[in-house]
Protein backbone atom coordinates (compact mmCIF):
# COMPACT_ATOMS: atom_id res chain seq x y z
CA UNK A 1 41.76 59.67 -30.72
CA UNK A 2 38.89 57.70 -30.74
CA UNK A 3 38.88 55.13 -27.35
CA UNK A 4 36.27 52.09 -27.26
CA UNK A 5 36.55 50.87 -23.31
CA UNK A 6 34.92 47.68 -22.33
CA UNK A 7 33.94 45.43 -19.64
CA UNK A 8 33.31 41.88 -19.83
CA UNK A 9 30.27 39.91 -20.27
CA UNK A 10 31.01 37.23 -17.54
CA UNK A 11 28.91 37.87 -14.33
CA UNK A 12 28.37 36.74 -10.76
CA UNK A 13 25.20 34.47 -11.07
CA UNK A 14 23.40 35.53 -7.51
CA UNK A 15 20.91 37.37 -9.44
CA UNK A 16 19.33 36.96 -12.45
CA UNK A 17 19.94 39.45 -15.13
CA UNK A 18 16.56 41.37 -15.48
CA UNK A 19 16.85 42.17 -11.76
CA UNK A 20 20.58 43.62 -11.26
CA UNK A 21 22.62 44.78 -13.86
CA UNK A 22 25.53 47.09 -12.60
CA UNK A 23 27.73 49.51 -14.86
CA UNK A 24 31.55 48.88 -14.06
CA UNK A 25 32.48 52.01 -12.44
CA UNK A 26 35.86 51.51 -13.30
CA UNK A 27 35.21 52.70 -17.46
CA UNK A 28 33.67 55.75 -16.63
CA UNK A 29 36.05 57.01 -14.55
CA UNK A 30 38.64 56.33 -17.05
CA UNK A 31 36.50 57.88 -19.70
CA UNK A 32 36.11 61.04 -17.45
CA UNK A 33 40.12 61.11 -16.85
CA UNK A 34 41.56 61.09 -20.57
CA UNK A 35 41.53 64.57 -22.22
CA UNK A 36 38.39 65.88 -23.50
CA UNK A 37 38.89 66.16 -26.68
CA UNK A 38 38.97 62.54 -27.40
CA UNK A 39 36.29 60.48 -28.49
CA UNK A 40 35.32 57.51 -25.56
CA UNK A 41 32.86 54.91 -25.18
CA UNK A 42 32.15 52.68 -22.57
CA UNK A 43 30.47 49.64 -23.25
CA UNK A 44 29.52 47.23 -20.68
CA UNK A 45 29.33 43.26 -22.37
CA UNK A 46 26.65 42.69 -19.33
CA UNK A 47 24.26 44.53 -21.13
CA UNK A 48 25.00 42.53 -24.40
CA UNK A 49 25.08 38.89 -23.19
CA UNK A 50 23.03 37.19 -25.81
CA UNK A 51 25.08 39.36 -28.85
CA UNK A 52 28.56 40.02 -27.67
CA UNK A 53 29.88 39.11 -30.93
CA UNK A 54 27.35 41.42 -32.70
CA UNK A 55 27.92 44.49 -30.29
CA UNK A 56 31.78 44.46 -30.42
CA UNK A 57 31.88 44.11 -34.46
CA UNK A 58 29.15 46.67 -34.17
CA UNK A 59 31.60 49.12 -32.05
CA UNK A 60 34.49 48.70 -33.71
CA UNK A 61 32.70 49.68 -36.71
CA UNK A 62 30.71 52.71 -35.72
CA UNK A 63 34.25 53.76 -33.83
CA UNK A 64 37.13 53.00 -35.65
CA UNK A 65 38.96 53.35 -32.13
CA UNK A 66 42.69 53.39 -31.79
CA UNK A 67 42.83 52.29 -28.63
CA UNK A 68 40.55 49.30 -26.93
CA UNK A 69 40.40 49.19 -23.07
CA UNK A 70 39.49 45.94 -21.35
CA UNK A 71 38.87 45.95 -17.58
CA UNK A 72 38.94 42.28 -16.61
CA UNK A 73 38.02 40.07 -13.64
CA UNK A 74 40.07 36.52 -12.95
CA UNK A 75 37.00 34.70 -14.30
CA UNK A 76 36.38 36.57 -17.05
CA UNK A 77 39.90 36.20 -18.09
CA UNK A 78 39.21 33.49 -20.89
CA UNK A 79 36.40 35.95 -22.63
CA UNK A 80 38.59 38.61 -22.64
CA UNK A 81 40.77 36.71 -25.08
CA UNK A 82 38.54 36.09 -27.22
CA UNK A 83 37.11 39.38 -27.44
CA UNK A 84 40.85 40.42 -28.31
CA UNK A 85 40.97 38.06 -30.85
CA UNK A 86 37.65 39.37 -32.26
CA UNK A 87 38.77 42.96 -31.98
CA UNK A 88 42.40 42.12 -33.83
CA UNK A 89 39.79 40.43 -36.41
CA UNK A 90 38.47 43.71 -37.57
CA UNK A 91 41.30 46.26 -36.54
CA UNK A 92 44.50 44.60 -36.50
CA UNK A 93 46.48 47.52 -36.22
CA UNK A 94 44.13 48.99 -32.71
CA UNK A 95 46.14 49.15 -29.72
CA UNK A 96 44.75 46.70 -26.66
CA UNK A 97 45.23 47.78 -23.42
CA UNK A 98 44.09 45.71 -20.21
CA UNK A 99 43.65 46.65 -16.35
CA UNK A 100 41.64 45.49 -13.12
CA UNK A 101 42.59 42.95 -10.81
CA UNK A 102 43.57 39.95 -12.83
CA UNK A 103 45.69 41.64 -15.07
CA UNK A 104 46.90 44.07 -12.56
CA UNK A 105 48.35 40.14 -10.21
CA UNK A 106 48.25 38.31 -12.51
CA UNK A 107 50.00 39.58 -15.83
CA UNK A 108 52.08 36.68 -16.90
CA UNK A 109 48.73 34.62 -19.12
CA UNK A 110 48.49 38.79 -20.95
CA UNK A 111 52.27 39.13 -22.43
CA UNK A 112 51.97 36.10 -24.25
CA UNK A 113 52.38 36.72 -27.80
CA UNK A 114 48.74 34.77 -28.72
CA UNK A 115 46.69 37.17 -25.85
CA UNK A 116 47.13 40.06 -28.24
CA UNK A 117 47.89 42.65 -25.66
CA UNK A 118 49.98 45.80 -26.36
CA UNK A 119 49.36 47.28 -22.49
CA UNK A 120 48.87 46.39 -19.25
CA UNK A 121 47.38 49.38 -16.63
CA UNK A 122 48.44 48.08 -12.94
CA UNK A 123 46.44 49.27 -10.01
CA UNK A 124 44.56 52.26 -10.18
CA UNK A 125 43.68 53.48 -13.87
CA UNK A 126 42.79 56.96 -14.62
CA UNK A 127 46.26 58.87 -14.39
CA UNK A 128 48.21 55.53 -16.06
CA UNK A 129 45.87 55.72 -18.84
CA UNK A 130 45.25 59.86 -19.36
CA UNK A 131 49.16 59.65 -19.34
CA UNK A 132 48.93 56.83 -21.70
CA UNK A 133 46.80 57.65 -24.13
CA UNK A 134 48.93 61.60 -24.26
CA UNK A 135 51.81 59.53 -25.02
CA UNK A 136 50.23 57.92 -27.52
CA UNK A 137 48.66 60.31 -29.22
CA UNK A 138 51.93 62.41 -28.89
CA UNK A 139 54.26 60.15 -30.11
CA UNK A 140 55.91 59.91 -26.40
CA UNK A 141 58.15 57.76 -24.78
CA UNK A 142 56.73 54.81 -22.42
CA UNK A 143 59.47 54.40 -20.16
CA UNK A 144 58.60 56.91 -17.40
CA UNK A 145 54.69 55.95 -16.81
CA UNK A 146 54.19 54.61 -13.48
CA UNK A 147 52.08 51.63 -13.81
CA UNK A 148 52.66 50.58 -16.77
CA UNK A 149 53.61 47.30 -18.27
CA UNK A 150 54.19 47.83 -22.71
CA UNK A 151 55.45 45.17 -24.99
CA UNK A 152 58.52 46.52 -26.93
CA UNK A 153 59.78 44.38 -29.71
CA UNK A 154 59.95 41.08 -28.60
CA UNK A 155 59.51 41.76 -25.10
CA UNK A 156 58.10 43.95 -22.44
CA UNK A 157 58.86 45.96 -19.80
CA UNK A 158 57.63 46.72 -16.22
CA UNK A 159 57.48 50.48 -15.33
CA UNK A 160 57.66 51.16 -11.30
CA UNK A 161 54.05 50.73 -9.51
CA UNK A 162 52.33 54.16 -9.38
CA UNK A 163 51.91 54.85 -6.11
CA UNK A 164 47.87 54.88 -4.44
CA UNK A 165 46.79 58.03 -5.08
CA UNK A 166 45.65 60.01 -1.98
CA UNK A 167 42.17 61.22 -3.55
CA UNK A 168 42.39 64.61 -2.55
CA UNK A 169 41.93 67.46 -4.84
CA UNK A 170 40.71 67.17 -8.39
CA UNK A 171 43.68 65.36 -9.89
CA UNK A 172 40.94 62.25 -10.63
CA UNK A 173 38.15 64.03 -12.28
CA UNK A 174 34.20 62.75 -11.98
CA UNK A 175 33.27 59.64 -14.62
CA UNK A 176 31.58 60.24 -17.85
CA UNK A 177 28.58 58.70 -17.53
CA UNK A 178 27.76 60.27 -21.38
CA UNK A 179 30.51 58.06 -22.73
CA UNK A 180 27.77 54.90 -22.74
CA UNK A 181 26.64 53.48 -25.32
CA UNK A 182 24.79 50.56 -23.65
CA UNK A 183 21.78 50.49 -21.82
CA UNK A 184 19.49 48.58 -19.34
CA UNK A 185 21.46 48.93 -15.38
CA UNK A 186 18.98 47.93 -13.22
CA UNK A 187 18.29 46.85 -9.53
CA UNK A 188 14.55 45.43 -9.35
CA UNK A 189 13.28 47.37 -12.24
CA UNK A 190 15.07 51.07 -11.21
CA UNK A 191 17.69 52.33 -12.82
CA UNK A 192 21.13 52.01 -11.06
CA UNK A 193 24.16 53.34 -10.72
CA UNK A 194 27.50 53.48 -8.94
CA UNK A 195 29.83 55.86 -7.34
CA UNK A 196 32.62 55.73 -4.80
CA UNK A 197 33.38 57.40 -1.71
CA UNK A 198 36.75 56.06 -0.86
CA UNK A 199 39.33 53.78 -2.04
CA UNK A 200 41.21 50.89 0.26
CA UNK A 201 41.00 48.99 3.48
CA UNK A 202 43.15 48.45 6.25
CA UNK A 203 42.06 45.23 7.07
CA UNK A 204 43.65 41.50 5.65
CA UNK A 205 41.30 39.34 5.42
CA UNK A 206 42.71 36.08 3.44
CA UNK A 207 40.22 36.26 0.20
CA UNK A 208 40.41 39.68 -0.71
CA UNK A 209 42.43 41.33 -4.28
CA UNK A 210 42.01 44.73 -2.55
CA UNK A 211 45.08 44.36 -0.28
CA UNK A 212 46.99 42.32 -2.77
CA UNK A 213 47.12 45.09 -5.55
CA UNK A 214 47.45 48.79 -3.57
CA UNK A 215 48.33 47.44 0.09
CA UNK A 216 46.78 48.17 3.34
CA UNK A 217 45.59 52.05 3.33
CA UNK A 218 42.41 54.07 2.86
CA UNK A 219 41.98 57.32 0.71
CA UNK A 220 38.74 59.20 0.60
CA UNK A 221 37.33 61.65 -1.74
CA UNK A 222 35.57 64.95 -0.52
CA UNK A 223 31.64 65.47 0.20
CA UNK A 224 31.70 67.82 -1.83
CA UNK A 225 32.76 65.88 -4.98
CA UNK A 226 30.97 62.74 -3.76
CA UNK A 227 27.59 64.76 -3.99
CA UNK A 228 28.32 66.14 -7.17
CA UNK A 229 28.76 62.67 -8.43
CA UNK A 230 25.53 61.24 -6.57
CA UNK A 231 24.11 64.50 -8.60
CA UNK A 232 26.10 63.45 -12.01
CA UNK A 233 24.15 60.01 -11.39
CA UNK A 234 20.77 61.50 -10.45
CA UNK A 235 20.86 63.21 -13.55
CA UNK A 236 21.80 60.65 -15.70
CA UNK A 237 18.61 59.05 -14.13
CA UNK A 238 19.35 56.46 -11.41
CA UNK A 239 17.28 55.84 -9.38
CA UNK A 240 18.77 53.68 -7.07
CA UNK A 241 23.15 54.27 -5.99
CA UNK A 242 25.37 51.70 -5.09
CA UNK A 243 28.61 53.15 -3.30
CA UNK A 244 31.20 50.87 -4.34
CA UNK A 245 33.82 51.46 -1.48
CA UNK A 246 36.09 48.91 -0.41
CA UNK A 247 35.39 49.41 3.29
CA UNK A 248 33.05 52.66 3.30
CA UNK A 249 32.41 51.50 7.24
CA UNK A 250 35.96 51.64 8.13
CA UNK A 251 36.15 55.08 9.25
CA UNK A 252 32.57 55.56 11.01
CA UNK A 253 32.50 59.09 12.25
CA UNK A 254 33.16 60.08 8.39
CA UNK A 255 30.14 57.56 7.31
CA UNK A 256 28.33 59.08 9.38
CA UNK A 257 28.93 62.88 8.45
CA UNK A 258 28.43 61.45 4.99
CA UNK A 259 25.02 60.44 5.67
CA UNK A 260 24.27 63.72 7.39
CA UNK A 261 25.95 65.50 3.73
CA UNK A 262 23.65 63.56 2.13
CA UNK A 263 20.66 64.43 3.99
CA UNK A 264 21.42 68.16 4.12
CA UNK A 265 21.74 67.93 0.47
CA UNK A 266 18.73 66.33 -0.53
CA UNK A 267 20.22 63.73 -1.94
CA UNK A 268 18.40 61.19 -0.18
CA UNK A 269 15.51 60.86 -2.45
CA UNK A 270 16.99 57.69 -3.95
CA UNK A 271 17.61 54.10 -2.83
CA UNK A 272 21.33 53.47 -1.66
CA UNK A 273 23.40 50.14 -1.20
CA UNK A 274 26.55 49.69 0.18
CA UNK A 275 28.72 46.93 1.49
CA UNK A 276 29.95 47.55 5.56
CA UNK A 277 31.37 45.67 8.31
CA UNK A 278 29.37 43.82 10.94
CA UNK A 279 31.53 45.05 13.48
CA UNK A 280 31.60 49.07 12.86
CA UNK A 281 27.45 48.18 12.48
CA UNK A 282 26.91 46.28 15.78
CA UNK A 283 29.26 48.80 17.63
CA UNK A 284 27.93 52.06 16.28
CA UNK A 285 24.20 50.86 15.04
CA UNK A 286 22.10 52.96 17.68
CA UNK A 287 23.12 56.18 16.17
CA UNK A 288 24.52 54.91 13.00
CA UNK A 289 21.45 52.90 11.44
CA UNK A 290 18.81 55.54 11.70
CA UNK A 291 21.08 58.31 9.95
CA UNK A 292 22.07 55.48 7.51
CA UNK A 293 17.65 55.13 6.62
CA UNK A 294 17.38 58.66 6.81
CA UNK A 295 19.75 59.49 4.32
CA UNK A 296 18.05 56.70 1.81
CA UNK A 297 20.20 53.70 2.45
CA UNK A 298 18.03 50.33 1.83
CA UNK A 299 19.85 47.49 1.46
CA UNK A 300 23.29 46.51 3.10
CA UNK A 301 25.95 44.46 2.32
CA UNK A 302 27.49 42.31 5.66
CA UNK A 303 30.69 40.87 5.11
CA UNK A 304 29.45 37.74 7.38
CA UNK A 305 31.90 35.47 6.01
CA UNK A 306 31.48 32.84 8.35
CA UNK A 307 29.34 32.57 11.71
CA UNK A 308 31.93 29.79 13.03
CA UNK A 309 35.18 31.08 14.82
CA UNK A 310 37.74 28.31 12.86
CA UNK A 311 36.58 29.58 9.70
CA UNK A 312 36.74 33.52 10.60
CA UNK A 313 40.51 32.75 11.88
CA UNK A 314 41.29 30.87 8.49
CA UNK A 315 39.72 33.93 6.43
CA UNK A 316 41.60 36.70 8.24
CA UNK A 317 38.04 38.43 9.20
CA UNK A 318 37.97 37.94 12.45
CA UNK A 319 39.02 41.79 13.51
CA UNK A 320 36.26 42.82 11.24
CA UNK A 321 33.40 40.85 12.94
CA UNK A 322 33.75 41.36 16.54
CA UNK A 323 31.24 43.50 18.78
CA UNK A 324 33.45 45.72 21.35
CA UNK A 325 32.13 46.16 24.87
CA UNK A 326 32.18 49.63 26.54
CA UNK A 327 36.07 49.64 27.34
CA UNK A 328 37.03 48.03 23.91
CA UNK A 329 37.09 44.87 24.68
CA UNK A 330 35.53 41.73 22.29
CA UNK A 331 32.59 40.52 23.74
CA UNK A 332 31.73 37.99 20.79
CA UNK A 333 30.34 38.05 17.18
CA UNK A 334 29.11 41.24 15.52
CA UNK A 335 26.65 39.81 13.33
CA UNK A 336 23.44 39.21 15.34
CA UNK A 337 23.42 42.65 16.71
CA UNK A 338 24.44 44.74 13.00
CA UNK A 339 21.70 42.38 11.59
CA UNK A 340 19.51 43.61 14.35
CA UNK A 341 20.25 47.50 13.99
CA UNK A 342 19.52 46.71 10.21
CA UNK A 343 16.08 45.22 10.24
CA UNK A 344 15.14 47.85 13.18
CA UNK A 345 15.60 50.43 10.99
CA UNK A 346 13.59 49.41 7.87
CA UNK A 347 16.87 47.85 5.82
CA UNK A 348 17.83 44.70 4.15
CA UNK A 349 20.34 43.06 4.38
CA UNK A 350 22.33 41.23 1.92
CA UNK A 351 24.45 38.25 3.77
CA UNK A 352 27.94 37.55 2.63
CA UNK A 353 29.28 34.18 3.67
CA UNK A 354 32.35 31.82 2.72
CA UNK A 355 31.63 28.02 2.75
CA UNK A 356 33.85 25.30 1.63
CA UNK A 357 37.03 26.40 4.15
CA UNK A 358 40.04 24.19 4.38
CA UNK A 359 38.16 23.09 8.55
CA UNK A 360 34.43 22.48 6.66
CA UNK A 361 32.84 19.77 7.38
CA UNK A 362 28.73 19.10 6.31
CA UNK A 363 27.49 19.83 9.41
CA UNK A 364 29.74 23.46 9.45
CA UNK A 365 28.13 24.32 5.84
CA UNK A 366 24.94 24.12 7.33
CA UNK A 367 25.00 25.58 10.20
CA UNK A 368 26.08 28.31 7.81
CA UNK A 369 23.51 28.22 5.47
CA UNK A 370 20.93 27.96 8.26
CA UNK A 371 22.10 31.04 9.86
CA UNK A 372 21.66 32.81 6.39
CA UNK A 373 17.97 30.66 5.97
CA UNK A 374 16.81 32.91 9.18
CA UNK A 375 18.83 36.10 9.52
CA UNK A 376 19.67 37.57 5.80
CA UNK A 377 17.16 38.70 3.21
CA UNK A 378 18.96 37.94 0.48
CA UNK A 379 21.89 35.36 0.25
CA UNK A 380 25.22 36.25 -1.82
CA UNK A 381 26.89 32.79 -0.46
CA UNK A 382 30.38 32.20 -2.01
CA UNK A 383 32.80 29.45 -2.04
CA UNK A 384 36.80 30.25 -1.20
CA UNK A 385 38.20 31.19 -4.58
CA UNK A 386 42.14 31.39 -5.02
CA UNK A 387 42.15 35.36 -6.88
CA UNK A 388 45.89 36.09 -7.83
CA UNK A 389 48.18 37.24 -4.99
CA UNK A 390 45.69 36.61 -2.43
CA UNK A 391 47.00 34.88 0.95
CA UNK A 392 43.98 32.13 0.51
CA UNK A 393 45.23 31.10 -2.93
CA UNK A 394 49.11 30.34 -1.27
CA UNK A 395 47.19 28.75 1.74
CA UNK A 396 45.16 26.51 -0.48
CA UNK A 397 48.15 25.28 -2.46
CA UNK A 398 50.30 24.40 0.21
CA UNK A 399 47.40 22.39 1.60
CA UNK A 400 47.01 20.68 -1.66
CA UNK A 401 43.00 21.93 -1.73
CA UNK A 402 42.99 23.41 -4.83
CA UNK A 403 41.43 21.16 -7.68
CA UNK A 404 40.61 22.89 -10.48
CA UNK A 405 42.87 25.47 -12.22
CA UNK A 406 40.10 26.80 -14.39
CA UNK A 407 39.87 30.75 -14.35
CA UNK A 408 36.81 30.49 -16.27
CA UNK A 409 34.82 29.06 -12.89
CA UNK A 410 36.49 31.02 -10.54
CA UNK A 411 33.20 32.91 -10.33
CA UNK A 412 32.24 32.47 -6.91
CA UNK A 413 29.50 30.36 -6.82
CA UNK A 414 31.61 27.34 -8.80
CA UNK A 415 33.75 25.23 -5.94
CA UNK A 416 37.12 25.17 -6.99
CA UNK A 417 38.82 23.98 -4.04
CA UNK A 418 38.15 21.29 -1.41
CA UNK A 419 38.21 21.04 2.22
CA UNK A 420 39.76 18.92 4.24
CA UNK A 421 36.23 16.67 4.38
CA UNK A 422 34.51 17.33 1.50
CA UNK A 423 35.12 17.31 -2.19
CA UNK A 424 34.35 20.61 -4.82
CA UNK A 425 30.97 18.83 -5.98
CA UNK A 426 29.89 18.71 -2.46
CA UNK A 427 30.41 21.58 -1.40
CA UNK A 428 29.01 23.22 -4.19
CA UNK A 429 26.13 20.87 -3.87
CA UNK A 430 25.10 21.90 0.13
CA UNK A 431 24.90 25.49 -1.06
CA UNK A 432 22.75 25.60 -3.93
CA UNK A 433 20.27 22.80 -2.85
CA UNK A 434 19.73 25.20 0.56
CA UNK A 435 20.04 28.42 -1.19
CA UNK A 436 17.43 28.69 -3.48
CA UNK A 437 14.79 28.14 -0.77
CA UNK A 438 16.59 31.53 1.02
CA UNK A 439 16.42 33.46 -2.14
CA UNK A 440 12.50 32.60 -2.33
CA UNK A 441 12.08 33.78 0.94
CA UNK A 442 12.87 37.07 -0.39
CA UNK A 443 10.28 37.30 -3.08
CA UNK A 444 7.83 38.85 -0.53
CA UNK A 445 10.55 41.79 0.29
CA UNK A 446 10.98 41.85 -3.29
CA UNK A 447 7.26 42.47 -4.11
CA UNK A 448 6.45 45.29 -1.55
CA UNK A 449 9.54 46.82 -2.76
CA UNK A 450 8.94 46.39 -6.37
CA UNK A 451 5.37 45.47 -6.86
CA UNK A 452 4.92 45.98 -10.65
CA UNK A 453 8.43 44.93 -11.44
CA UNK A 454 7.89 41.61 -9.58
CA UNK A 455 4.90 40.68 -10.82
CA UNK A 456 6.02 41.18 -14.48
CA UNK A 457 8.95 39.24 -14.45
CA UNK A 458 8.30 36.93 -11.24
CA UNK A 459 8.32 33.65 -13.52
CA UNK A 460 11.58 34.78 -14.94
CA UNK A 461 13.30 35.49 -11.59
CA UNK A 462 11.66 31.98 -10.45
CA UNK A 463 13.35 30.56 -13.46
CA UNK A 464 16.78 31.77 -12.58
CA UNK A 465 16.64 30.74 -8.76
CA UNK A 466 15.28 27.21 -9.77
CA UNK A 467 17.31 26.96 -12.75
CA UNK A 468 18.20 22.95 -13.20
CA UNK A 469 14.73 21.94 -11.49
CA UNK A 470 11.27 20.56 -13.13
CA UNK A 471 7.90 19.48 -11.69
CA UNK A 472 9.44 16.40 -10.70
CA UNK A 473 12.36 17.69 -8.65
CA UNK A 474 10.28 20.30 -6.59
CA UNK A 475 7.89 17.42 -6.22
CA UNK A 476 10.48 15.13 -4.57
CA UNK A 477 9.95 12.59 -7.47
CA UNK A 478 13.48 13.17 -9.00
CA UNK A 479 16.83 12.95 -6.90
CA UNK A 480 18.07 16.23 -6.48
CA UNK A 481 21.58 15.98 -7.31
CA UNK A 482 20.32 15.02 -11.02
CA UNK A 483 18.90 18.48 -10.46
CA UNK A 484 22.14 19.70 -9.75
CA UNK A 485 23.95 18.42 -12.46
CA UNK A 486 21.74 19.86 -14.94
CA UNK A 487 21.91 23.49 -13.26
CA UNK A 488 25.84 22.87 -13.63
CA UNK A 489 25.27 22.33 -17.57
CA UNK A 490 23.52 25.11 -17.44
CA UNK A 491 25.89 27.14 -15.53
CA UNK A 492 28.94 26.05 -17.95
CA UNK A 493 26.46 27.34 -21.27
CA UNK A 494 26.10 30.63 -20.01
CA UNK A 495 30.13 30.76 -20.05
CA UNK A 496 30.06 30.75 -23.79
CA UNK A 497 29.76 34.53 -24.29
CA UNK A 498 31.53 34.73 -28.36
């Protein structure tokens, strides 16, 4: 059978696109888990932003697939139907199937008889579609695929959950990289790429899908086959690896033998980014860091959050960010001293905060922003956004905080719910007047890291940071919230994918 997998073109604004473009892991590994004798390609929409349209008549074409995957984010949820429609344009007959973390909580908007969709893949992917796509192919019956959701006449039906699989052994097979038939992934003008380590976290932190769709656990894969995929990348030509775990600092001791599997392997002759916790960081830094440069890693990913206590305690990350003292007991906040171990070692890091809490006032946003102003290298500031099934989203309801019901701006960076004290365009306001001064603090970093790439495409990346600004505005000769407004028009443009 011929299988055309996509993901959308809808992305997180932090960074503009010539400087990080990331594959979706997710196709790949579905691509490497259906039988090999079927024809797949993965094609990522990010790549394709100014001709979407164009690209997907130009797949369907060239592929004549049977079956269309979509993996699909809550913001890109809008696109998606419209790239359905496209698809049922040329191929009415194809069979659509859906899966990630909107579809997989939220299915209800998918089974409507004008979204198109035959199939909805809950949770975790590969075995729900291989299993699929046999039954398919085979002529089958449905009924007994865990994770599976099929419309059958004028209805549908909800297989059981498939329970999270455990990871070990070879049941879930490496990606196929060769299934792409885009190009252009990039992190600061190296070619990048993503694997994963483990799957799952044990923590409950209000904001996060993770918990919402396979629970509270944490799976891991072998070193063995996590090498052999860092190789599979490698040779594919990455240059730079971003390990995708949920939590890959959860379980220290195993981060750090991974390091050490790394280094023994020689794998550590490219650039590695991964997201940790501040607390397993501060606790374990003095032996953890240096193994963690040593084995390639350059940038890092703190789940901050929040440097106030209130707002920690309303995000359920307060476990997460507290340094332990020699007998295990808290002793205060983790993030000073994993920043610290960081920067000591030659790393960057990449600060992850919340503002806009239920508690926020102006004065809390700042401090906030501030803290990021003089401690992170590069900002990736976010506003509380209510994801399907996550405990924020009830919280935010009950409190009557949430304002705009748009899925198409739940990117992030858009403020979709209030506080208490301050109102969406507010909130939204504080962080992008202070943030684009912290991202062009980074330009420096950015140039001895990349020196040619920088200097080639500085204005560009300028551009992007300062998008909504003239002359006048960095002058001080135009108010900046007329500023703002523009970079808002802006932002709602770049929405219109197809």
């Amino acid at each position: 059978m011929n299988i055309l997998l996509l993901s959308m073109p809808d992305s997180f604004e932090h960074m503009p696109s010539i400087v990080i473009r990331m594959p979706n892991g997710a196709l790949t590994s579905l691509a490497g888990n259906v039988d090999p004798h079927h024809r797949v390609a993965v094609a990522d929409l990010i790549l394709a932003q100014k001709s979407v349209r164009q690209t997907v008549e130009n797949l369907v074409r060239e592929w004549e697939p049977q079956i269309v995957g979509l993996s699909v984010m809550t913001f890109q949820r809008k696109t998606a139907f419209k790239i359905i429609a496209l698809i049922r344009s040329l191929k009415p007959d194809v069979k659509i199937a859906v899966g990630g973390y909107d579809p997989s909580l939220a299915s209800e908007p998918y089974m409507t008889e004008d979204a198109g969709v035959d199939f909805i893949i809950r949770g975790e992917g590969e075995l729900t579609f291989r299993e699929l796509v046999r039954a398919l192919e085979n002529g089958g019956s449905l009924d007994t695929l865990s994770g599976l959701s099929y419309r059958t006449g004028g209805t549908w039906r909800h297989n059981p959950a498939r329970p999270v699989h455990s990871l070990d052994g070879d049941e879930i097979r490496l990606p196929n990289r060769k299934a792409r038939v885009l190009s252009g992934y990039t992190m600061l003008g190296r070619q990048v790429d993503v694997i994963e380590t483990s799957r799952g976290c044990t923590y409950d932190c209000s904001f996060c899908s993770i918990i919402a769709m396979r629970g509270r656990n944490f799976h891991t894969y072998s070193f063995e086959r996590v090498l052999a995929d860092i190789r599979d990348a490698r040779a594919h030509g990455a240059k730079s690896l971003f390990l995708v775990d949920d939590n890959i600092t959860l379980n220290v001791h195993r981060f750090e033998a991974l390091c050490r599997a790394i280094i023994e392997a020689g794998c550590n002759d490219i650039e590695y980014f991964i997201q940790g916790m501040t607390s397993a960081i501060a606790n374990h830094g003095e032996t953890l860091a240096p193994l963690m440069r040593q084995a390639g890693f350059r940038y890092v990913f703190l789940g901050i959050e929040n440097i106030l206590e209130d707002d920690l305690q309303f995000l359920r990350a307060s476990a997460k960010n507290r340094e332990r003292g020699q007998q295990g007991q808290t002793v205060g906040n983790a993030t000073m001293k994993a920043i610290e171990h960081i920067h000591r070692n030659k790393m960057y890091v990449v600060g992850g905060l919340i503002v806009g809490n239920p508690g926020d006032t102006r004065e809390s946003v700042n401090t906030n922003l501030e803290f990021a102003r003089r401690y992170v290298d590069w900002p990736y500031i976010q506003h509380p956004t209510p994801y399907p099934g996550t405990p924020m989203t009830k919280d935010f309801i009950e409190r009557n905080l949430l304002v705009n019901e748009r899925v198409e701006e739940y990117d992030g960076t858009t403020a979709v719910v209030r506080s208490e004290h301050l109102d969406t365009e507010e909130i939204e306001f504080l962080r992008w007047r202070k943030e684009r001064w912290i991202k062009l603090a980074y330009f420096p970093n950015a140039l001895r890291h990349s020196p040619g790439f920088v200097l080639r495409n500085s204005a560009k990346m300028l551009a992007h940071v300062f998008r909504g600004c003239t002359l006048r505005t960095l002058l001080g000769l135009e108010d900046e919230r007329v500023a703002f407004q523009r970079y808002r028009e802006l932002r709602a443009a770049e929405r219109a994918y197809i």
